[in-house]
Protein backbone atom coordinates (compact mmCIF):
# COMPACT_ATOMS: atom_id res chain seq x y z
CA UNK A 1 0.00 0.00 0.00
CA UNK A 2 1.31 3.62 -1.10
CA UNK A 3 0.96 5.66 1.99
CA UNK A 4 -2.13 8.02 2.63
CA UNK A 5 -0.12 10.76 2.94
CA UNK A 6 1.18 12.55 -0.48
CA UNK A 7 4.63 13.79 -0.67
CA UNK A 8 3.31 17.43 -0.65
CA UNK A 9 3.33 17.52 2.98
CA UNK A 10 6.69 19.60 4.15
CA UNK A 11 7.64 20.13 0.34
CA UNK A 12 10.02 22.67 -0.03
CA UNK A 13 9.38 23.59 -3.15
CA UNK A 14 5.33 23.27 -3.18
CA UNK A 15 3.51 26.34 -4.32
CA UNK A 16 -0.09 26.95 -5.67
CA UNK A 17 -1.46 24.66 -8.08
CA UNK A 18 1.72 22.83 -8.38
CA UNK A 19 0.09 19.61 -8.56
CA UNK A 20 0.01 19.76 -12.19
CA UNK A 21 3.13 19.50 -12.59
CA UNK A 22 4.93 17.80 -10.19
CA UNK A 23 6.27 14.53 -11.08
CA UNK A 24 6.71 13.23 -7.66
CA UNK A 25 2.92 13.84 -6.76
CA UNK A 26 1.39 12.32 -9.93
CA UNK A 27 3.38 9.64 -9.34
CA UNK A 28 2.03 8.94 -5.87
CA UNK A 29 -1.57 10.36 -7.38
CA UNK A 30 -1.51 7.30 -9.95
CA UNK A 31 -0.28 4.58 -7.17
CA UNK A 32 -2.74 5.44 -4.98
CA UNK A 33 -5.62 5.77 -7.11
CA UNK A 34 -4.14 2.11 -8.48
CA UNK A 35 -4.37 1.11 -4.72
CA UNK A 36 -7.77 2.31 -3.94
CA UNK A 37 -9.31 1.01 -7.16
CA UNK A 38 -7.88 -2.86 -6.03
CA UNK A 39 -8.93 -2.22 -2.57
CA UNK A 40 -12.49 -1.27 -3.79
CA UNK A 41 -12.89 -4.09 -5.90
CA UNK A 42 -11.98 -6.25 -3.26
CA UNK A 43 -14.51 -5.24 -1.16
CA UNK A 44 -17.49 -5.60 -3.94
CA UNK A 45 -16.19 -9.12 -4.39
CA UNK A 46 -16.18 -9.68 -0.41
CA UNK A 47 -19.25 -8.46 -0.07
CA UNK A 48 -21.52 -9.74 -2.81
CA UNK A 49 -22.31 -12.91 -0.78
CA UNK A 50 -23.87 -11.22 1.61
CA UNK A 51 -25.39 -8.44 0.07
CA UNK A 52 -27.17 -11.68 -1.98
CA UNK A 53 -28.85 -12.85 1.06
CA UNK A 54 -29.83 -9.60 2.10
CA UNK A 55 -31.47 -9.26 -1.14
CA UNK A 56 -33.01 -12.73 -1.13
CA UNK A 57 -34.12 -12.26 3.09
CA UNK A 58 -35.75 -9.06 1.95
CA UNK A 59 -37.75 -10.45 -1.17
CA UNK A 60 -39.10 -13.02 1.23
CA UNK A 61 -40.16 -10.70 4.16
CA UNK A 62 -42.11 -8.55 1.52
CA UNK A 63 -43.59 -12.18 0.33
CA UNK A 64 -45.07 -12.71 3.49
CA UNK A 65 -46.43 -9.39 3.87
């Protein structure tokens, strides 16, 4: 995992709207984003199972009703 925290923080040479061009933040910017995107779909895949039986427990309840 990239760390949270972008290289920005304490940057001596960091000035307004420097984002766009600094190499070492796009860098991090496109590692992280990599990151979060895996970590998301993770998640979905983790928790599809269960979201399933939610589904399937609420379908049922409104059966009965």
């Amino acid at each position: 995992m990239p760390t949270a925290k972008s290289p920005c923080k304490n940057c001596p040479d960091r000035y307004v709207g420097c984002h766009g061009q600094c190499d070492s933040y796009q860098t991090w910017k496109a590692k992280y984003s990599e990151w979060t995107e895996s970590v998301s779909t993770k998640r979905k895949k983790e928790i599809a199972p269960c979201k399933f039986m939610q589904d399937n427990s609420a379908k049922r309840k409104k059966r009965r009703n």
